[in-house]
Protein backbone atom coordinates (compact mmCIF):
# COMPACT_ATOMS: atom_id res chain seq x y z
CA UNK A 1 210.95 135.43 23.66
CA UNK A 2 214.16 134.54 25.55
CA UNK A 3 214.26 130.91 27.27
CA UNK A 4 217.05 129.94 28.87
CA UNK A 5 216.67 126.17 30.08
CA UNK A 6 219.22 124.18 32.49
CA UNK A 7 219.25 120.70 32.56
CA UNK A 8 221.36 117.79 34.78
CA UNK A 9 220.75 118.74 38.36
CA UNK A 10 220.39 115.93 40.88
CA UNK A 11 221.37 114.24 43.49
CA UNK A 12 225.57 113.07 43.98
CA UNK A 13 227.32 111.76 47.18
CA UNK A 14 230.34 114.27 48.15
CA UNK A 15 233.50 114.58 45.96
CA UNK A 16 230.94 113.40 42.83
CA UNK A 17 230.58 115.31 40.07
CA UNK A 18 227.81 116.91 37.98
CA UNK A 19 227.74 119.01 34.84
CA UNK A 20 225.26 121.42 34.16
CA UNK A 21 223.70 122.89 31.03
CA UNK A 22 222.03 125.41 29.95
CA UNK A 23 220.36 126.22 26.52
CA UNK A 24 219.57 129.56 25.17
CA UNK A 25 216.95 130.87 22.89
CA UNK A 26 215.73 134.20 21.57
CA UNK A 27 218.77 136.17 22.34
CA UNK A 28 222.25 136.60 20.05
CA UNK A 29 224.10 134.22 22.04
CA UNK A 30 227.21 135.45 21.43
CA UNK A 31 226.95 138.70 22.20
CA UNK A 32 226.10 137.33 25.87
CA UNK A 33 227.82 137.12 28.66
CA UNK A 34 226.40 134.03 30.07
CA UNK A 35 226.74 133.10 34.45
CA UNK A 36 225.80 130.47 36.65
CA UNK A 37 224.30 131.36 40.32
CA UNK A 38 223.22 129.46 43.23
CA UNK A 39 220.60 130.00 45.94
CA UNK A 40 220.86 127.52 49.14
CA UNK A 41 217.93 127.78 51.91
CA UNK A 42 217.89 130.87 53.73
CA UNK A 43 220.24 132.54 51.69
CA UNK A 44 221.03 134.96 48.67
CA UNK A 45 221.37 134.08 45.17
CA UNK A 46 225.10 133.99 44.70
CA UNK A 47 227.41 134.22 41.32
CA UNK A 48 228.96 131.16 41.16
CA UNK A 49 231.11 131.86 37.79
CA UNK A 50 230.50 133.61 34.45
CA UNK A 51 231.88 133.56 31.17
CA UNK A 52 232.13 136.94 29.34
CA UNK A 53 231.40 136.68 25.30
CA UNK A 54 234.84 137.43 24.82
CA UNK A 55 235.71 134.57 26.69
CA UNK A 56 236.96 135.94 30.02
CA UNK A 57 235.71 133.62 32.85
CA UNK A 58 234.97 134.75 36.54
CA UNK A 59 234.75 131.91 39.21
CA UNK A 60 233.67 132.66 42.92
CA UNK A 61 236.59 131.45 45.28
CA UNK A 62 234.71 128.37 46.78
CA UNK A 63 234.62 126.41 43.64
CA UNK A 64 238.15 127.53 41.83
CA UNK A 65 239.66 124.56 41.16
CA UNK A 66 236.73 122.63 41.05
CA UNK A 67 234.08 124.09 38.64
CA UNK A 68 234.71 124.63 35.02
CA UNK A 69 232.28 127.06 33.03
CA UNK A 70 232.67 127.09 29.19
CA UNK A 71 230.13 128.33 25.94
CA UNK A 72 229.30 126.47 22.38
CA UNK A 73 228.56 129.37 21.05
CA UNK A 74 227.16 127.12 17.78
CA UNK A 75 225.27 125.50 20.24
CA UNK A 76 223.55 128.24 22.36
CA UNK A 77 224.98 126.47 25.13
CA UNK A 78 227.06 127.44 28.47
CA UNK A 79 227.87 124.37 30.90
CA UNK A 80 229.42 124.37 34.50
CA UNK A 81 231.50 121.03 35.01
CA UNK A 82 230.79 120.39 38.98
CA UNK A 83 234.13 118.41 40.38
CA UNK A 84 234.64 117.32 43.79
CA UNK A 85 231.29 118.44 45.40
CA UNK A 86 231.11 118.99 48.77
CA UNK A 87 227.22 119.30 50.59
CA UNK A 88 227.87 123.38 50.73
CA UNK A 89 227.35 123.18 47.05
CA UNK A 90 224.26 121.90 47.57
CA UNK A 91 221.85 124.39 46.04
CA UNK A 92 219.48 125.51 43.42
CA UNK A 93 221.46 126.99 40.49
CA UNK A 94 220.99 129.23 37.89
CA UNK A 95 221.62 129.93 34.57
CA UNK A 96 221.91 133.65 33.31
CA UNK A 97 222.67 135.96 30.27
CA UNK A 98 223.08 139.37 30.40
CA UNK A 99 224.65 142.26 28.11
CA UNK A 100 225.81 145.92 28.77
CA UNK A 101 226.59 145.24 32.72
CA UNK A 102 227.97 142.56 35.34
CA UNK A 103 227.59 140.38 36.46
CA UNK A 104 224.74 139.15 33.28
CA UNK A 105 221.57 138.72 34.84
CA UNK A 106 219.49 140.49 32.22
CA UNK A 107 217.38 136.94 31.80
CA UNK A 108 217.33 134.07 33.82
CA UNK A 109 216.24 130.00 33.65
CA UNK A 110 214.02 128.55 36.09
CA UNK A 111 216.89 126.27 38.14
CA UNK A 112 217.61 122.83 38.64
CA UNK A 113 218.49 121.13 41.58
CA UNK A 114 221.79 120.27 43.23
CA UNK A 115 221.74 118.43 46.27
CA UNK A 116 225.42 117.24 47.72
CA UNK A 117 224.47 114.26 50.64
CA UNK A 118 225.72 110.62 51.39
């Protein structure tokens, strides 16, 4: 059974940071390309970036410069380093793995939380 399970969403003032994580089981990790997504209210589930198992990384053009996806691959891990957040970040994001097509989406975790507010 795949499980992938993110962890360290919360609450940060604007220009804070946050760093996500996600942990994988049940799947060949490294065969994966692994993504992060976002869904605000009232809107659709977005790719924010991805990281390819080859190591290519994708990054939507509202956080270049400020997010920072990488893999453990010993680990079963993928992380998104959140730098100067703004509230339009604010969101519930997503972890993803997927193989064989892109952007991965083949499996998906249940979200955590990020809300951006003073």
């Amino acid at each position: 059974q795949v499980q992938l399970v993110e962890s360290g969403g919360g609450l940060v003032q604007p220009g804070g940071s946050l760093r996500l994580s996600c942990a994988a089981s049940g799947i060949i990790f490294s065969l994966y390309d692994m993504g992060w997504y976002r869904q605000a209210p009232g809107k659709q589930r977005e790719l924010v970036a991805a990281i390819t198992s080859g190591g290519t990384i994708y990054y939507v053009n509202s956080v270049k410069g400020r997010f920072a996806i990488a893999r453990d691959n010993a680990k079963n891990t993928v992380t998104l380093q959140m730098n100067g957040l703004k509230p339009e970040d604010t969101a519930v994001y997503y972890c993803s793995a997927g193989r064989g097509s892109w952007p991965p989406r083949d499996y998906w975790g249940q979200g955590t939380q990020v809300t951006v507010s003073s």
